[in-house]
Protein backbone atom coordinates (compact mmCIF):
# COMPACT_ATOMS: atom_id res chain seq x y z
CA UNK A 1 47.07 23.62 36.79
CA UNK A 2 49.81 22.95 33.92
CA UNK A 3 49.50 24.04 30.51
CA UNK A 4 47.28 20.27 28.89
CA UNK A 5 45.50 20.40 32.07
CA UNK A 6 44.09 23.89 30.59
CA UNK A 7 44.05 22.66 27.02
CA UNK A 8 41.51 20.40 28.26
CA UNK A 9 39.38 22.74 29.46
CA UNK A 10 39.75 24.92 26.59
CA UNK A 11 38.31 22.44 24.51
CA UNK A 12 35.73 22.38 26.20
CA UNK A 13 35.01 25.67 26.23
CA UNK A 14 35.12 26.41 22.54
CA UNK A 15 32.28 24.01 22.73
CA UNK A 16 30.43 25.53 25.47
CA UNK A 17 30.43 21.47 26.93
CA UNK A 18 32.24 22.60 30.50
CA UNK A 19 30.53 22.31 33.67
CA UNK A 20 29.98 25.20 36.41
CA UNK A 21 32.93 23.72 37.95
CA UNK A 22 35.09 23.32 35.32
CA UNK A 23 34.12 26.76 33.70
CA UNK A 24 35.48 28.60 36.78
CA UNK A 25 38.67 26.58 36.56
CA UNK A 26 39.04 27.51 33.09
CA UNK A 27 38.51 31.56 33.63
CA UNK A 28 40.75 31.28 36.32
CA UNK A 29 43.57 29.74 35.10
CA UNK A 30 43.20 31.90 31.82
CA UNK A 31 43.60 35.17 34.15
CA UNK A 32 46.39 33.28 36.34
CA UNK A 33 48.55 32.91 32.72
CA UNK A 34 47.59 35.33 30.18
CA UNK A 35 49.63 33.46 27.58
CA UNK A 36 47.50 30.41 27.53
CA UNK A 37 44.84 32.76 25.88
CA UNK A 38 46.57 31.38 22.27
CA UNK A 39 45.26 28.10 23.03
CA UNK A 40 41.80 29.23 23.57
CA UNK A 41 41.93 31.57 21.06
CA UNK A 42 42.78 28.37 18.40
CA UNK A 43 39.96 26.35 20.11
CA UNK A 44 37.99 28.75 19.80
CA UNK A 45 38.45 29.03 15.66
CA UNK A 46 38.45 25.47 15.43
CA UNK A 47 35.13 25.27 16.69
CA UNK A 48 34.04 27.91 14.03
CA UNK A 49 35.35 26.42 11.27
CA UNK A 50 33.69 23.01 12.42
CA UNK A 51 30.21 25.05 12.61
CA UNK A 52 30.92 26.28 9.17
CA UNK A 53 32.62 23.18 7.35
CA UNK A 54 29.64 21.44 5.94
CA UNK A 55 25.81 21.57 5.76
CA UNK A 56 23.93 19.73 7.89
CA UNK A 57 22.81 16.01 6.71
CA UNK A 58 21.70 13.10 9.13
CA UNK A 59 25.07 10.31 9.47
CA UNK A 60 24.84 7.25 8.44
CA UNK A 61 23.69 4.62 11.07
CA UNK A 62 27.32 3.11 11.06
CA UNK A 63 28.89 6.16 11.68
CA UNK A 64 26.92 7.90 14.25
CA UNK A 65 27.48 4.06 16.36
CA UNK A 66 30.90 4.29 15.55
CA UNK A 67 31.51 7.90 17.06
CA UNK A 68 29.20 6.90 20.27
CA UNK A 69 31.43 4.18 20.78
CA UNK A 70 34.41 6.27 20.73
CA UNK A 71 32.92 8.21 23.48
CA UNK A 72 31.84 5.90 25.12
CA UNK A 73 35.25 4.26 25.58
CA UNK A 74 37.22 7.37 26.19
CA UNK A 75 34.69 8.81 28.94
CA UNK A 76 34.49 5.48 31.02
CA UNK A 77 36.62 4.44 33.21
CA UNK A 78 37.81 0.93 34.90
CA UNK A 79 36.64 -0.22 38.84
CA UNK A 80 39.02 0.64 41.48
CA UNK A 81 39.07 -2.33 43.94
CA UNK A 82 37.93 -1.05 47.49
CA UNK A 83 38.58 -2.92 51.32
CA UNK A 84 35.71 -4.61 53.25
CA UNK A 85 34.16 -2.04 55.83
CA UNK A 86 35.75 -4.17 58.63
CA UNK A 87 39.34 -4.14 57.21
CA UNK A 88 39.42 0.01 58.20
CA UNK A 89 41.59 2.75 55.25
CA UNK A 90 42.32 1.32 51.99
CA UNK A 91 46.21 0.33 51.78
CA UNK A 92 48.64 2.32 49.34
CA UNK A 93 48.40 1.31 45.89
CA UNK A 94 50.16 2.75 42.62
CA UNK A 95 46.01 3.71 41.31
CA UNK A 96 45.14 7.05 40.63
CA UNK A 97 43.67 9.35 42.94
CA UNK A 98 40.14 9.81 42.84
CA UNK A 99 39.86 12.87 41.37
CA UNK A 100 42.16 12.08 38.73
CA UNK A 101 39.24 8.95 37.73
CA UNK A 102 36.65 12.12 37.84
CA UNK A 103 34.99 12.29 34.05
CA UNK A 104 35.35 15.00 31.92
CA UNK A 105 32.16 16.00 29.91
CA UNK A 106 34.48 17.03 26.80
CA UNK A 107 38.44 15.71 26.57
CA UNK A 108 40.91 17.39 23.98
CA UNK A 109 41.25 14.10 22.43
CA UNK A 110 37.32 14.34 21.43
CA UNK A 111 37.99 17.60 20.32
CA UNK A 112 40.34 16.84 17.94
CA UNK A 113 38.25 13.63 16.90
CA UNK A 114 35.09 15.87 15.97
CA UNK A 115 38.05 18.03 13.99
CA UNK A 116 39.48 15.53 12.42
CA UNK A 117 35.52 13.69 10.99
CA UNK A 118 33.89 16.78 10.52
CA UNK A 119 36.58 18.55 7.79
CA UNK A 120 36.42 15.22 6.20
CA UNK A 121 33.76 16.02 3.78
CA UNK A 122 33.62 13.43 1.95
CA UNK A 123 31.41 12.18 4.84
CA UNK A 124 28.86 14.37 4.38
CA UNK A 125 28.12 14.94 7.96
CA UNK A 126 27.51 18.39 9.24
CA UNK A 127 28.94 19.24 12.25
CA UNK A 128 25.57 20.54 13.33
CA UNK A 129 24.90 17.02 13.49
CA UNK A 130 28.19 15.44 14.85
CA UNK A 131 28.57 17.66 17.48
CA UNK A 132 25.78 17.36 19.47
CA UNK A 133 26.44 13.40 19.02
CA UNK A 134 29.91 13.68 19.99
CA UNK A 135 29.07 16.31 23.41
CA UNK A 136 26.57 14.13 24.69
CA UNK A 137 27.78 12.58 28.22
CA UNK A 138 28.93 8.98 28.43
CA UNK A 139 26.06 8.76 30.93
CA UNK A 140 23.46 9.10 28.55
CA UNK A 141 24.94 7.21 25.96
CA UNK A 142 24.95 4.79 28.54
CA UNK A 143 21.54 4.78 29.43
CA UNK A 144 19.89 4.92 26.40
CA UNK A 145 21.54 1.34 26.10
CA UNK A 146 20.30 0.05 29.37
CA UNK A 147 16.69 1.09 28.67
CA UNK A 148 17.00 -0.86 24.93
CA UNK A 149 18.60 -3.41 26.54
CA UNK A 150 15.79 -6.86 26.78
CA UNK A 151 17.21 -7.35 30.59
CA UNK A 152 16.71 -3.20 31.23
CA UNK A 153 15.85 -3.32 34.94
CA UNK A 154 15.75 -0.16 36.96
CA UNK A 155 14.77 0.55 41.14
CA UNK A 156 14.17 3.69 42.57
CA UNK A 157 13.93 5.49 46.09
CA UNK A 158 12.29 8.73 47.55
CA UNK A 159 13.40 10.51 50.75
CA UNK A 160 11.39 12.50 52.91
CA UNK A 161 13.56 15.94 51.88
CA UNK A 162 11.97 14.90 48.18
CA UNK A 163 14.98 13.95 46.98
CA UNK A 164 14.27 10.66 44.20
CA UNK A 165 16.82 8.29 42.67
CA UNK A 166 16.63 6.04 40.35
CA UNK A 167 19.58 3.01 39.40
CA UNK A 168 19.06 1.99 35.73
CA UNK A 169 20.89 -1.43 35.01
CA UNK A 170 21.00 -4.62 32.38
CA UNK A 171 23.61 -8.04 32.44
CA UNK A 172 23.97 -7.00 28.52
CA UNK A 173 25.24 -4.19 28.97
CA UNK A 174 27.60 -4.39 32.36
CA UNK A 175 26.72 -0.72 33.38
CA UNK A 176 24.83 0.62 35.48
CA UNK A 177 23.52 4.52 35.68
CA UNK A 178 22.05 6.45 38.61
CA UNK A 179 19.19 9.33 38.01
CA UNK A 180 18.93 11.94 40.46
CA UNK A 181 16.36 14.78 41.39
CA UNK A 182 16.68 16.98 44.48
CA UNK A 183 20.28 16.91 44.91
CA UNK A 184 21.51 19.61 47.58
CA UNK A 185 24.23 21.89 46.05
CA UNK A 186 27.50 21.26 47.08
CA UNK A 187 30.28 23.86 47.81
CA UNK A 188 33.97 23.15 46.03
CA UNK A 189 35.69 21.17 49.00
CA UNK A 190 32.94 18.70 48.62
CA UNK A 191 31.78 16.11 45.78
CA UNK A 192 29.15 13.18 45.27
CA UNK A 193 30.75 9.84 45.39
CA UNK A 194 29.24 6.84 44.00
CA UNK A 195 29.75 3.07 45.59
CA UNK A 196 28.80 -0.67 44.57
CA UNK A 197 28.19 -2.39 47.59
CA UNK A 198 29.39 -6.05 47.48
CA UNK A 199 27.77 -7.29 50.94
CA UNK A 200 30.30 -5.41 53.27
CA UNK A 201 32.38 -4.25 50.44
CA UNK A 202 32.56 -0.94 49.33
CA UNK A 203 33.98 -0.42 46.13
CA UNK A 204 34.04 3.11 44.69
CA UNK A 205 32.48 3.76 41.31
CA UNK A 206 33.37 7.30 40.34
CA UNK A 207 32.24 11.14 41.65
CA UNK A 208 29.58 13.24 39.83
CA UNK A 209 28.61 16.98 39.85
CA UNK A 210 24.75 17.98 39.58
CA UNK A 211 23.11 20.36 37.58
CA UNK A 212 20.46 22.33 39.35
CA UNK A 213 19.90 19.30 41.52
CA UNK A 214 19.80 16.88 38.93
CA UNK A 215 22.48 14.32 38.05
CA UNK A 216 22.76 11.49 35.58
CA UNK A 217 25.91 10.05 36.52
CA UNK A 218 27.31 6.05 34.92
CA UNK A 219 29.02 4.27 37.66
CA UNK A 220 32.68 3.26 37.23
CA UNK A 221 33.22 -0.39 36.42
CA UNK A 222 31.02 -2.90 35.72
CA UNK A 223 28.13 -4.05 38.07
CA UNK A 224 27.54 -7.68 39.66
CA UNK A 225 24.45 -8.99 40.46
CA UNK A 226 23.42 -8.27 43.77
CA UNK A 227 24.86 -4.62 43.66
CA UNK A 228 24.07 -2.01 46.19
CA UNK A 229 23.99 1.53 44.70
CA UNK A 230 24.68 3.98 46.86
CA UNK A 231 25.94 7.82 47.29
CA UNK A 232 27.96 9.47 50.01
CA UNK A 233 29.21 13.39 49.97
CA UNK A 234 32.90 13.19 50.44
CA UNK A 235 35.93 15.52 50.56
CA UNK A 236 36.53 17.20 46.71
CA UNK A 237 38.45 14.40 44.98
CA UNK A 238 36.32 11.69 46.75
CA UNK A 239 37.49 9.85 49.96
CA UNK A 240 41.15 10.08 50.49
CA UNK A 241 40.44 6.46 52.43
CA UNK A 242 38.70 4.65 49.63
CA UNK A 243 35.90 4.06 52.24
CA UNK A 244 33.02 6.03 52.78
CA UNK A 245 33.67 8.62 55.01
CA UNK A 246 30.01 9.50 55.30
CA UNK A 247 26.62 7.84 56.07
CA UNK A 248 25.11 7.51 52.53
CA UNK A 249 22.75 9.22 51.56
CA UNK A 250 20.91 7.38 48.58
CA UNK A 251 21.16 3.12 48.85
CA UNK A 252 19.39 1.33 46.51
CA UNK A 253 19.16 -2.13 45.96
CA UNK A 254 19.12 -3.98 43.02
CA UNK A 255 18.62 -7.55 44.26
């Protein structure tokens, strides 16, 4: 881990918005370099102050939209084309790795944002109320939209090991999110990956962590009609192939 890859995570965790996994990275790169604690330790008082800067008062409409949109844009991510299933490993490209496409529930850059808005006072907004709005996970956001949306539709499945899944979609909105109960726990050389399906075409959509079994994870890129949802467990960083490299084990479909 370098030095921004840490001040990432430190953001985070002057905000207490780090996952399991990411909370273990964090501790252990602070005891790997001791002299990273600085950047913690200003994180840390930023957050404070932020806590402190103003009283609490509800934002304005336009405000709290324009903030969720922020978030929105910096947490999502663009498709990553994938090969038919007949065609065999994905060629080299020049696109990221998977894990590097892997979203972050907090970014310094949102850090620095809530900063930045809240010790403008002139705003009036608290930061006991712009917080919260600003740590809440692109996947939300995203479904909140979806279920406002006229053209919400949503399908669901239930295994016999009780685990239920549920793909929330709209054509308004583009995006699609899946909900997830009964998720086994995963050890650190393995992740969820999601897929749209595109008849024989898998195209990867982005990996997601769970929380006590329980995910709510936005799929990367936008969805087409006749999308196939589905979830494989893959290799930490997601398939080194760009294929599945497991039998799924959620498939919904949407069509």
């Amino acid at each position: 881990m370098n030095e921004r890859e840490f001040a990432e995570l430190a953001a985070g965790h002057a905000l207490d918005a780090l996952s399991d996994a990411d909370q273990r990275r964090f501790i252990d790169a602070l005891e790997s370099h001791p002299e990273w604690a600085a950047i913690a330790a200003d994180d840390a008082e930023t957050a404070n102050l932020m806590a402190d800067a103003v009283s609490a008062v509800e934002p304005p409409a336009s405000i709290r939209e324009a903030l969720l949109a922020q978030i929105a844009k910096g947490q999502t991510q663009g498709p990553v084309p994938g090969p038919t299933l007949a065609s065999g490993p994905a060629p080299a490209t020049d696109a990221e790795p998977a894990h590097a496409r892997a979203p972050r529930r907090w970014s310094r850059g949102l850090f620095a944002l809530a900063a930045s808005v809240v010790l403008i006072v002139g705003l009036g907004v608290g930061a006991a109320v712009l917080i919260p709005q600003l740590m809440r996970p692109a996947s939300v956001i995203a479904l909140e939209q979806i279920e406002a949306a006229p053209d919400a539709q949503q399908a669901s499945v239930e295994l016999d090991s009780g685990l239920q899944a549920t793909a929330h979609w709209a054509e308004s909105e583009g995006n699609a999110v899946l909900v997830a109960e009964g998720l086994d726990a995963l050890d650190d050389e393995q992740t969820y990956q999601l897929w749209f399906v595109r008849g024989e075409q898998p195209v990867p959509a982005g990996l997601f962590e769970t929380d006590g079994g329980n995910a709510t994870a936005l799929l990367d890129g936008p969805m087409r009609a006749g999308d196939v949802i589905a979830v494989t467990v893959e290799p930490a960083g997601g398939s080194p192939t760009g294929l599945p490299t497991t039998d799924p084990i959620i498939v919904i479909p949407t069509a």
